[in-house]
C-alpha atoms as a PDB file:
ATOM      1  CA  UNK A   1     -14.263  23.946  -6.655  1.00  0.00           C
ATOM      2  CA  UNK A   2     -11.658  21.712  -8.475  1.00  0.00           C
ATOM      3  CA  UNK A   3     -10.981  22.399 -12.254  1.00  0.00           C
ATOM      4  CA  UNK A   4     -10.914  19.487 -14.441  1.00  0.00           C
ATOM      5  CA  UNK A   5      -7.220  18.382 -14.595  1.00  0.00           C
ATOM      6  CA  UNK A   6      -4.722  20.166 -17.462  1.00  0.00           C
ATOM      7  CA  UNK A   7      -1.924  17.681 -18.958  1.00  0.00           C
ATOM      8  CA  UNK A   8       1.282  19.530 -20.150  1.00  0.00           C
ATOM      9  CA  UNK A   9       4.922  19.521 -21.007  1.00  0.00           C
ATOM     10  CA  UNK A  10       6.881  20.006 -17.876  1.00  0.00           C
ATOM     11  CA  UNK A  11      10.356  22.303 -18.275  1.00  0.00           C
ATOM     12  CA  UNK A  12      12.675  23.515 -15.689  1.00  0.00           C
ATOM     13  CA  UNK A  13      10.733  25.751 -14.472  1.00  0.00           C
ATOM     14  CA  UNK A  14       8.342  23.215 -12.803  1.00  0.00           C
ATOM     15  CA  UNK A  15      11.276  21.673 -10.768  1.00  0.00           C
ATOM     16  CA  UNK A  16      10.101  22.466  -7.667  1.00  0.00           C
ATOM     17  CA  UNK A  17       6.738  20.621  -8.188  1.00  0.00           C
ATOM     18  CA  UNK A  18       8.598  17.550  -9.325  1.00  0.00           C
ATOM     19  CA  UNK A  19      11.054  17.374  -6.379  1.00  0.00           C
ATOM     20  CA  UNK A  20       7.971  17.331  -3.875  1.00  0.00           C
ATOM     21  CA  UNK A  21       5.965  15.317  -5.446  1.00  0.00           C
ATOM     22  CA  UNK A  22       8.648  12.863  -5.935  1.00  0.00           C
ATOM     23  CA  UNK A  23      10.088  13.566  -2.520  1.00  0.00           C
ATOM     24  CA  UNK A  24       6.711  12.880  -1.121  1.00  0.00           C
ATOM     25  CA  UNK A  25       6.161   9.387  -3.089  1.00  0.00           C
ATOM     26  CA  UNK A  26       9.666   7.596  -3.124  1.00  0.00           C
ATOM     27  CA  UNK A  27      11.888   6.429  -0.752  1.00  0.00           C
ATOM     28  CA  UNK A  28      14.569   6.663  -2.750  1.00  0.00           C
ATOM     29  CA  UNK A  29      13.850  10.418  -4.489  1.00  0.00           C
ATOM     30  CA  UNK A  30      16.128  11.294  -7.748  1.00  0.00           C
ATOM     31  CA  UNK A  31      18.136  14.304  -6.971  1.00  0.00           C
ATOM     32  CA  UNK A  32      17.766  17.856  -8.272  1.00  0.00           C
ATOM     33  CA  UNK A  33      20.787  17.475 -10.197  1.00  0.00           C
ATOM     34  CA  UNK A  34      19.413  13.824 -11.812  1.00  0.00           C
ATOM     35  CA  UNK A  35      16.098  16.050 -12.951  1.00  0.00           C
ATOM     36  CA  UNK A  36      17.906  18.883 -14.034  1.00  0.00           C
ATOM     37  CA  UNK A  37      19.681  16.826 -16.483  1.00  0.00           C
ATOM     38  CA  UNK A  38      16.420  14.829 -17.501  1.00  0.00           C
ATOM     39  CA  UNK A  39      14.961  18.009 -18.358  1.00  0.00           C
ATOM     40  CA  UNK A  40      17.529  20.377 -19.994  1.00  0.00           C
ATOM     41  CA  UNK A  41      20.051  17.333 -21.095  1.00  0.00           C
ATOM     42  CA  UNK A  42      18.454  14.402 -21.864  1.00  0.00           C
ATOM     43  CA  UNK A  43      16.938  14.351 -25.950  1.00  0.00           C
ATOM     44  CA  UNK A  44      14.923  11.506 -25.321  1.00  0.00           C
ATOM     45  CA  UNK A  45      13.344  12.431 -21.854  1.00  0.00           C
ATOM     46  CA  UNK A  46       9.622  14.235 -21.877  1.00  0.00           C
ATOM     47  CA  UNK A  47       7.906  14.754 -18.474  1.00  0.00           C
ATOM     48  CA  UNK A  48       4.622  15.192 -18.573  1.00  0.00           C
ATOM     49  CA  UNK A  49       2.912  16.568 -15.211  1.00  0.00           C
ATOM     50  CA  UNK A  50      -0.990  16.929 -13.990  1.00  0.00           C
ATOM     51  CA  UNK A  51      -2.178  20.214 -12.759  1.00  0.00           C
ATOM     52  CA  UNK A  52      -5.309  21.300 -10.968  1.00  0.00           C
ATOM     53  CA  UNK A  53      -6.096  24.577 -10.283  1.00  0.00           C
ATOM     54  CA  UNK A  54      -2.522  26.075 -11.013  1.00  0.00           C
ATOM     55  CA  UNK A  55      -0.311  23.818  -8.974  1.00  0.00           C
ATOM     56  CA  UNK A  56       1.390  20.409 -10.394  1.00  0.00           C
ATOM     57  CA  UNK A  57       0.222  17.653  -8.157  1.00  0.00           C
ATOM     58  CA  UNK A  58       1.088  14.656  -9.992  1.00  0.00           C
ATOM     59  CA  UNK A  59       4.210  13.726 -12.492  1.00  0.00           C
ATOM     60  CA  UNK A  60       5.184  11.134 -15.342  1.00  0.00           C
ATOM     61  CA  UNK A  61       9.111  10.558 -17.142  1.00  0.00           C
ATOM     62  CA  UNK A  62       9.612   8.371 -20.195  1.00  0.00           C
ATOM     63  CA  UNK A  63      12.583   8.064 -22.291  1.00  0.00           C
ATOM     64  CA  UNK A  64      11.407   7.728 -26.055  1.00  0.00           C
ATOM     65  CA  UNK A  65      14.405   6.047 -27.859  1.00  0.00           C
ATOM     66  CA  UNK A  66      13.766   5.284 -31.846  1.00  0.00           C
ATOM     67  CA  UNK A  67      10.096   3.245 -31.155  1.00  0.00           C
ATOM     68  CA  UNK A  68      10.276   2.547 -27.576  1.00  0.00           C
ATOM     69  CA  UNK A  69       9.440   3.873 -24.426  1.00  0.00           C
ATOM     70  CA  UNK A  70      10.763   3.291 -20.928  1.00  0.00           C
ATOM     71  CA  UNK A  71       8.805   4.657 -18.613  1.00  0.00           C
ATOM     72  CA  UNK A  72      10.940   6.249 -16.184  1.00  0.00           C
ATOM     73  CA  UNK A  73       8.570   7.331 -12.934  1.00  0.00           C
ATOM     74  CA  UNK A  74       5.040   8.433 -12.383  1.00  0.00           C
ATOM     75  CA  UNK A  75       3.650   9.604  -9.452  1.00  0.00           C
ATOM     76  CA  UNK A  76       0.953  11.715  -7.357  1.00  0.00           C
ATOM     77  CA  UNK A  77       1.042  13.793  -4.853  1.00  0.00           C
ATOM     78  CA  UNK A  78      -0.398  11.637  -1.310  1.00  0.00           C
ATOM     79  CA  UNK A  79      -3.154  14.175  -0.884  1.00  0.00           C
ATOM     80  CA  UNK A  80      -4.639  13.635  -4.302  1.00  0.00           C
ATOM     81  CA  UNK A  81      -3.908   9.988  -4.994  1.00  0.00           C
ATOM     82  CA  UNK A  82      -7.237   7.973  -4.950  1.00  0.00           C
ATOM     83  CA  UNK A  83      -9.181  10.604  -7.589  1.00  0.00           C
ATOM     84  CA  UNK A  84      -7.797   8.819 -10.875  1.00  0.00           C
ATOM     85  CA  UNK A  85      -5.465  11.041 -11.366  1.00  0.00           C
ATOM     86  CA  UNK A  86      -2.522   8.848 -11.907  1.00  0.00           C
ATOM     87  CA  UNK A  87      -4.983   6.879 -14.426  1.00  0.00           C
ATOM     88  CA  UNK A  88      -5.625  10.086 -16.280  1.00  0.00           C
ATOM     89  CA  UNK A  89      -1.787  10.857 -16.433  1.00  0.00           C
ATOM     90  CA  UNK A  90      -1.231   6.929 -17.532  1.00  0.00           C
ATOM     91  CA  UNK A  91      -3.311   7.712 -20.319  1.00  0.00           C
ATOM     92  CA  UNK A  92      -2.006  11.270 -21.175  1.00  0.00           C
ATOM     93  CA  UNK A  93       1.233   9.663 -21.510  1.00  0.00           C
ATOM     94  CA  UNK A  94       0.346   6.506 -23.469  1.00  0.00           C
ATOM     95  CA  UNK A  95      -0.986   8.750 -25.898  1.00  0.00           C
ATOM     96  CA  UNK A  96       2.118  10.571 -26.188  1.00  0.00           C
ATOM     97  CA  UNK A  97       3.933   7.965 -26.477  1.00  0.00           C
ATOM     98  CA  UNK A  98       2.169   6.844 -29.808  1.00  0.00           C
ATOM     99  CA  UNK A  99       2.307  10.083 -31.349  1.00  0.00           C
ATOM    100  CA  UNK A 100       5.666  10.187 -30.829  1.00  0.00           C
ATOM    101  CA  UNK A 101       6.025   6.702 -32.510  1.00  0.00           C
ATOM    102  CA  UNK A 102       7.186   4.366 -30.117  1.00  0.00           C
ATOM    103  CA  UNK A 103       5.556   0.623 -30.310  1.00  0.00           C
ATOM    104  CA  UNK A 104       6.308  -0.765 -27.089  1.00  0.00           C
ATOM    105  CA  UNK A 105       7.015   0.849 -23.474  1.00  0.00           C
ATOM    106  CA  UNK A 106       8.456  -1.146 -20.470  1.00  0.00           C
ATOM    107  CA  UNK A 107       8.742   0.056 -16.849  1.00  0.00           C
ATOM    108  CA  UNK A 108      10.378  -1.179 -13.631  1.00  0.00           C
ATOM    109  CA  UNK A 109       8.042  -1.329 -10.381  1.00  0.00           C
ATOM    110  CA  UNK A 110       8.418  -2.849  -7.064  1.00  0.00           C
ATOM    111  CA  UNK A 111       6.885  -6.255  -6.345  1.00  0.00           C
ATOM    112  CA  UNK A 112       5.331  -5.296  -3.381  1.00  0.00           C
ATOM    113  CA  UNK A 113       3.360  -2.289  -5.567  1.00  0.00           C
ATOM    114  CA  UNK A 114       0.422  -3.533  -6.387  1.00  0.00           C
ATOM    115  CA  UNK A 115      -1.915  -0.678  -6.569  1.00  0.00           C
ATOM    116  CA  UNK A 116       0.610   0.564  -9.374  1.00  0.00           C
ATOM    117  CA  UNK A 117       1.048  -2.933 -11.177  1.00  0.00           C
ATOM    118  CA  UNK A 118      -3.151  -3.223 -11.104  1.00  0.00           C
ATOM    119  CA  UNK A 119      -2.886   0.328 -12.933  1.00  0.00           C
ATOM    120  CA  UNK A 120      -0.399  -0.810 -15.782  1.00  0.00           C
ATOM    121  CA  UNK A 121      -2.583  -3.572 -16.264  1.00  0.00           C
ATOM    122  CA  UNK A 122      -5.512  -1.290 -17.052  1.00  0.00           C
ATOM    123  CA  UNK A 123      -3.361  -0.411 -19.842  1.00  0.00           C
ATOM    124  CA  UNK A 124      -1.833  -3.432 -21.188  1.00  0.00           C
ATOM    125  CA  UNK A 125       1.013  -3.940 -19.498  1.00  0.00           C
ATOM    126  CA  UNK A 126       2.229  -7.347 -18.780  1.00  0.00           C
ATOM    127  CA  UNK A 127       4.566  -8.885 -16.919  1.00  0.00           C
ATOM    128  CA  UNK A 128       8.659  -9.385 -18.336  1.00  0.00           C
ATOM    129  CA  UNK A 129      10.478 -10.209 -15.825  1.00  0.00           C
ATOM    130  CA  UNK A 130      12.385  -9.774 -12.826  1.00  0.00           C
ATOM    131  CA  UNK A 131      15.040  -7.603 -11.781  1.00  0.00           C
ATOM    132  CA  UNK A 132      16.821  -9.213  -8.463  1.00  0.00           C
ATOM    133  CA  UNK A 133      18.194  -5.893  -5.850  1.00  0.00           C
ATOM    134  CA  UNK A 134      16.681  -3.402  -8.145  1.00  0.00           C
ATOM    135  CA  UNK A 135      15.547  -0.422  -5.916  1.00  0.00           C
ATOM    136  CA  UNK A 136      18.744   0.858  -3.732  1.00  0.00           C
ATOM    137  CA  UNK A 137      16.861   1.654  -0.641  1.00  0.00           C
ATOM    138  CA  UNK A 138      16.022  -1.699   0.552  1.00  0.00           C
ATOM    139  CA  UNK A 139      17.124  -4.000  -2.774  1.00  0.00           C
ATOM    140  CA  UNK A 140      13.803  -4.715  -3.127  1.00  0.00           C
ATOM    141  CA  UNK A 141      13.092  -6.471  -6.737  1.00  0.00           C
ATOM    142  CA  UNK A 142      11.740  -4.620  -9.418  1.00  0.00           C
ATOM    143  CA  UNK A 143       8.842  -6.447 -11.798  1.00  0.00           C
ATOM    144  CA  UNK A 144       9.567  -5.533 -15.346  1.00  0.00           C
ATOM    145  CA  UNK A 145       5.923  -4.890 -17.416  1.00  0.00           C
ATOM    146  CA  UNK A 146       5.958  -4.357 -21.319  1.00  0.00           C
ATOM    147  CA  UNK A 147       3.232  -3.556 -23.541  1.00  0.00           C
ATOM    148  CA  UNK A 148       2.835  -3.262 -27.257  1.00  0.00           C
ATOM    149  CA  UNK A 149       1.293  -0.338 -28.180  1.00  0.00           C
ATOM    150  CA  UNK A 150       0.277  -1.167 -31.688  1.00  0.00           C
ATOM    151  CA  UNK A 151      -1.928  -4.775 -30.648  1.00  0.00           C
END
């Protein structure tokens, strides 16, 4: 039987579990070397990841500069996507994010995501703008969504 799902800090150590998870979710994965430095170099990155029953299945990045947030990826392993997961994690991290004082977050997602833009929404997020070529794989355009966290 599943556990309930445990939210934590992610470190080094759980660099593995990032690299499949986001190997198995983007096209265009970051690198081992572009997390290593998120995650031993970075002051304002925090990573916060989603385990159940010992292994990390799902993942979320921001960058927490003075009061705002830029969330940097989120994502879910394929096998457990459709349980909420990624909803829970949303949450997790929008909670973080107000402890750690920031007012506003913004994120980049593809146009063609909708599943993903219908979850922001769930938490406030609205849309910003447009950013033309944004994703290197196929220069698809990247919606930008805001929300203030203190409305």
């Amino acid at each position: 039987m599943e556990n309930k799902p445990l939210f934590r800090i992610l470190t080094i150590n759980d660099l593995d579990a990032i690299l499949a998870i986001d190997h198995a979710s983007f096209s265009a994965p970051w690198s081992s070397e572009a997390f290593i430095r998120e995650l031993t170099m970075n002051p304002y990155a925090l990573y916060i990841g989603c385990e159940l029953n010992g292994k990390i299945v799902a993942y979320g990045g921001v960058w927490i500069i003075a009061d705002e947030a830029h969330i940097t990826n989120i994502a879910v392993l394929p096998e457990y996507r459709g349980r909420k997961l990624g909803e829970q994690l949303m949450m997790k991290m929008m909670e973080t994010l107000i402890v750690k004082g920031a007012k506003k977050a913004t994120l980049e997602v593809r146009v063609s995501n909708i599943v993903a833009q219908n979850l922001y929404r769930k938490f406030g997020f609205m849309n910003g703008g447009i950013r033309k070529g944004y994703y290197s794989d196929n220069h698809e355009d990247a919606l930008i969504m805001w929300v203030n966290l203190y409305e």
